[in-house]
C-alpha atoms as a PDB file:
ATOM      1  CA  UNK A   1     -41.094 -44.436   3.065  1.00  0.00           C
ATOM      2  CA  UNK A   2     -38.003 -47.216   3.467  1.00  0.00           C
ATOM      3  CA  UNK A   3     -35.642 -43.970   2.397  1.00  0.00           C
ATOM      4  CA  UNK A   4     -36.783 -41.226   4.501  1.00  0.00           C
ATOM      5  CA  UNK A   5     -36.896 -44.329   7.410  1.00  0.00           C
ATOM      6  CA  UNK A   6     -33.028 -45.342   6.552  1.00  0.00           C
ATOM      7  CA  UNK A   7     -32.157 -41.351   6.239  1.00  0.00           C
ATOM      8  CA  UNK A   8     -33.664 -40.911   9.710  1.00  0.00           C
ATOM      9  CA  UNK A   9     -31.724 -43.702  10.879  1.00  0.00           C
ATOM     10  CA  UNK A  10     -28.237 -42.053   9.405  1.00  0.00           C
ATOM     11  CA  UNK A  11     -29.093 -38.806  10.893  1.00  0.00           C
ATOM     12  CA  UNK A  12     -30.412 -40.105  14.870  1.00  0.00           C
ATOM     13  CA  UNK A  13     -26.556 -42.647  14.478  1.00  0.00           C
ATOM     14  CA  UNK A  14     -24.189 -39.272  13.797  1.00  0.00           C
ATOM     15  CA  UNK A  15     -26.229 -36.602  14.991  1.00  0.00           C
ATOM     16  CA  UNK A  16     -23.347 -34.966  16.892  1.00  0.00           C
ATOM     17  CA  UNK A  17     -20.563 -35.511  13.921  1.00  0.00           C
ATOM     18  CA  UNK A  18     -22.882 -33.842  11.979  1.00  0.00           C
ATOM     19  CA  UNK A  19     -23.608 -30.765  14.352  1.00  0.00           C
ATOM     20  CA  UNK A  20     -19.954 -30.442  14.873  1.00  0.00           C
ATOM     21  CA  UNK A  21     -19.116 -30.491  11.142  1.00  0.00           C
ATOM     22  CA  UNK A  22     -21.687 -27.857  10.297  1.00  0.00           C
ATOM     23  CA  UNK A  23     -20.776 -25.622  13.687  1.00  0.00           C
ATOM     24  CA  UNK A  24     -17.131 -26.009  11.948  1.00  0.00           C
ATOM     25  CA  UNK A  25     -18.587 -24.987   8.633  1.00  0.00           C
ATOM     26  CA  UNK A  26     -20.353 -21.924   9.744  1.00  0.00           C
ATOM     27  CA  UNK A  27     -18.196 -20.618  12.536  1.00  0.00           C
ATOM     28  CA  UNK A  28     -15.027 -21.165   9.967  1.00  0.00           C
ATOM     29  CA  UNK A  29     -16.507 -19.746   6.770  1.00  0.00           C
ATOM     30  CA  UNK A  30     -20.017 -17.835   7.483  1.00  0.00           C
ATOM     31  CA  UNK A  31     -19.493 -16.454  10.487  1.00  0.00           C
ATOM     32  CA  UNK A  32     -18.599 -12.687  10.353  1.00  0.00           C
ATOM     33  CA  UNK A  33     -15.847 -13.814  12.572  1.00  0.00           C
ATOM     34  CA  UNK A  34     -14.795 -16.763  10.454  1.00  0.00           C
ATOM     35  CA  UNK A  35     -11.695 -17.958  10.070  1.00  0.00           C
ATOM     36  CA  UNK A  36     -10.818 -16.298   6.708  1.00  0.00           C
ATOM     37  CA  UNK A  37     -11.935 -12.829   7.673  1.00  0.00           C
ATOM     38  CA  UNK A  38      -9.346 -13.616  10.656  1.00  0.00           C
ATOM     39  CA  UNK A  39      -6.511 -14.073   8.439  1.00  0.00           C
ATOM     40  CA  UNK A  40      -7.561 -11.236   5.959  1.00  0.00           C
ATOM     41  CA  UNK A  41      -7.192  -9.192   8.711  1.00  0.00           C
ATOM     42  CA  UNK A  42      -4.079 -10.694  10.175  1.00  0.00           C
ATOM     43  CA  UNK A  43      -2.780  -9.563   6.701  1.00  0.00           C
ATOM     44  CA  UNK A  44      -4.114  -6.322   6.175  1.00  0.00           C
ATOM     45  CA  UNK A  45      -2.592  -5.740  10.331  1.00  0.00           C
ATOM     46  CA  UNK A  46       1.039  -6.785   8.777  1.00  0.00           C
ATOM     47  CA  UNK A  47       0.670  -4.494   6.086  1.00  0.00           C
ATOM     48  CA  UNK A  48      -0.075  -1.655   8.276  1.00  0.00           C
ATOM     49  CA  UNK A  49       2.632  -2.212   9.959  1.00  0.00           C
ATOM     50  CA  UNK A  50       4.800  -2.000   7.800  1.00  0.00           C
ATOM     51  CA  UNK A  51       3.719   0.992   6.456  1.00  0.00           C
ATOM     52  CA  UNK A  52       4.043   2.159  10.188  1.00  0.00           C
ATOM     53  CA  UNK A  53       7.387   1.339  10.080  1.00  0.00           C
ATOM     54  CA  UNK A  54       8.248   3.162   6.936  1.00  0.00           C
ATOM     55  CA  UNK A  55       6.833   6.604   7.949  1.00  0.00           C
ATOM     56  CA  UNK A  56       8.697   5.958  11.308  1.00  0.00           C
ATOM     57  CA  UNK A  57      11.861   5.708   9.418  1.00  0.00           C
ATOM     58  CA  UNK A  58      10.564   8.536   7.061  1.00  0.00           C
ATOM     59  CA  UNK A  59       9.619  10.677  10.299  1.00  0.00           C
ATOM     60  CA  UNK A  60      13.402  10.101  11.610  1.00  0.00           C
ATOM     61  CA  UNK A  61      15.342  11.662   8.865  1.00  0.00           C
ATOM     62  CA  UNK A  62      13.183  14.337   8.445  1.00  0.00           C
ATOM     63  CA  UNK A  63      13.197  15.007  12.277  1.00  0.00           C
ATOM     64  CA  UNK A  64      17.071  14.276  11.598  1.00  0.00           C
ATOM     65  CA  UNK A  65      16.830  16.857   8.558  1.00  0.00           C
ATOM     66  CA  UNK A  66      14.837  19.447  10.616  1.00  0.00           C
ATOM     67  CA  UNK A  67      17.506  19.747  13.971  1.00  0.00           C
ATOM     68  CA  UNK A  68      20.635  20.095  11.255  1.00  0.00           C
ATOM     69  CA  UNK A  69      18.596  23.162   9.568  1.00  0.00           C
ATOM     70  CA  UNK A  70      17.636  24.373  13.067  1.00  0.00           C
ATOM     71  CA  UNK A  71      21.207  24.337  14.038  1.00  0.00           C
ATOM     72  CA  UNK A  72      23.039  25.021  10.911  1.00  0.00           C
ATOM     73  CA  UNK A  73      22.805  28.280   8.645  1.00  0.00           C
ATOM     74  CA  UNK A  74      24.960  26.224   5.840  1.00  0.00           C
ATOM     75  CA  UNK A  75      22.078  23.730   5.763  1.00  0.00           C
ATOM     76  CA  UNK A  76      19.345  26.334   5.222  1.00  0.00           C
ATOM     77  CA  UNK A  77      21.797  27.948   2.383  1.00  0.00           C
ATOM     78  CA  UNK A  78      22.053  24.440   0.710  1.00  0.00           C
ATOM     79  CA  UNK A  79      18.394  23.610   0.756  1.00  0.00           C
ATOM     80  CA  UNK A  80      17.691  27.036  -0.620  1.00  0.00           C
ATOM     81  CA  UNK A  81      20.186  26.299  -3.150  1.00  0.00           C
ATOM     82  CA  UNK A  82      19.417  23.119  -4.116  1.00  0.00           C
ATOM     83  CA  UNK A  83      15.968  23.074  -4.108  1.00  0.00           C
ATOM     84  CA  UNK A  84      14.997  26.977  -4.847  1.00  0.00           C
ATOM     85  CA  UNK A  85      17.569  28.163  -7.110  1.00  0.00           C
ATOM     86  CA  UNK A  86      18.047  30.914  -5.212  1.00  0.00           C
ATOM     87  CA  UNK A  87      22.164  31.905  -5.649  1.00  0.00           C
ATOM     88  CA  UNK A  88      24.407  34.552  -4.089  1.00  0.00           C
ATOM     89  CA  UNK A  89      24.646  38.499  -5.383  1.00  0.00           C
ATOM     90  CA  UNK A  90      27.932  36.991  -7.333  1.00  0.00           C
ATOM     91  CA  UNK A  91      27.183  33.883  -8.789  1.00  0.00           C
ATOM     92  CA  UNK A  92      25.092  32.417 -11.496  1.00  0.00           C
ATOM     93  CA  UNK A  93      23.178  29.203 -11.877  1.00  0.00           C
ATOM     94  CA  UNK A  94      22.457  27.117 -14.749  1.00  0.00           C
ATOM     95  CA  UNK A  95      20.020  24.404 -14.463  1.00  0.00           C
ATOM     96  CA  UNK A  96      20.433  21.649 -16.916  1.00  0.00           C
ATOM     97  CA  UNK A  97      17.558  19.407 -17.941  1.00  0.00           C
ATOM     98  CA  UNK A  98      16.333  16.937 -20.625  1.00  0.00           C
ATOM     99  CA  UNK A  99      14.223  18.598 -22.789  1.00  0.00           C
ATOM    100  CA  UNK A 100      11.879  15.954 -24.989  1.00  0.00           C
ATOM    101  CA  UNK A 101      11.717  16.585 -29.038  1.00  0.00           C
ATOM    102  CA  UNK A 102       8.802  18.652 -29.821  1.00  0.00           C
ATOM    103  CA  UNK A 103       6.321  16.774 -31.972  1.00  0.00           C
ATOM    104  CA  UNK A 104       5.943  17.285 -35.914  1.00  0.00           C
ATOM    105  CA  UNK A 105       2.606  16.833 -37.735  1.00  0.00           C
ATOM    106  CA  UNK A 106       3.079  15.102 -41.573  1.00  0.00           C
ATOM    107  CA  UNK A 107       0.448  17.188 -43.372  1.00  0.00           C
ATOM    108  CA  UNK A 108       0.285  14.550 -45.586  1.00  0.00           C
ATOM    109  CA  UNK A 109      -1.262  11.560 -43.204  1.00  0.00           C
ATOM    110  CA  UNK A 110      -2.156  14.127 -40.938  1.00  0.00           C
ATOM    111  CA  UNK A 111      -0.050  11.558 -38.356  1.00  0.00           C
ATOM    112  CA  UNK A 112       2.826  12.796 -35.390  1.00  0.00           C
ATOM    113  CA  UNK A 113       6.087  11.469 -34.923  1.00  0.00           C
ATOM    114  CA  UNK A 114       8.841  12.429 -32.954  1.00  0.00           C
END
């Protein structure tokens, strides 16, 4: 009985500190709108705009890209050369790549190597 009495006694003396300190607690950590969700959020907003900012930048050279082929034949010719492999009546095109070693079985361990 002397215990619960003196407990009693704590809780009636700081009765507000401790209603403040748990209204901290749960609007700054349980809440839905707690503190930490907050500056998850701040983050994930940063990130998003960054990523705004790159496909603005992205959007500008190919807007960029897209008036030059509007207004220049050459342009269309090198895209379609470049990118198509599609060449003049007169001309011939050799496309050079890196061709990877074909694999060999060893029939003995049944193993590949290259």
């Amino acid at each position: 009985m002397d215990q619960l009495n003196t407990l009693w006694n704590f809780l009636s003396h700081y009765k507000y500190l401790i209603v403040i300190v748990l209204g901290v607690l749960l609007v700054g950590f349980v809440d839905e709108n707690s503190f930490l969700r907050r500056i998850k959020l701040d983050m994930q907003i940063s990130d998003l705009k960054e990523e705004i900012a790159r496909y603005n930048e992205q959007n500008e050279a190919d807007m960029a890209r897209l008036r030059d082929l509007k207004q220049n034949p050459k342009a269309i010719e090198r895209v379609a050369r470049e990118q198509y492999f599609m060449k003049a009546d007169d001309e011939d095109i050799y496309v050079l790549t890196e061709d990877q070693l074909p694999e060999t079985v060893d029939p003995e361990n049944n193993e590949t190597s290259e």
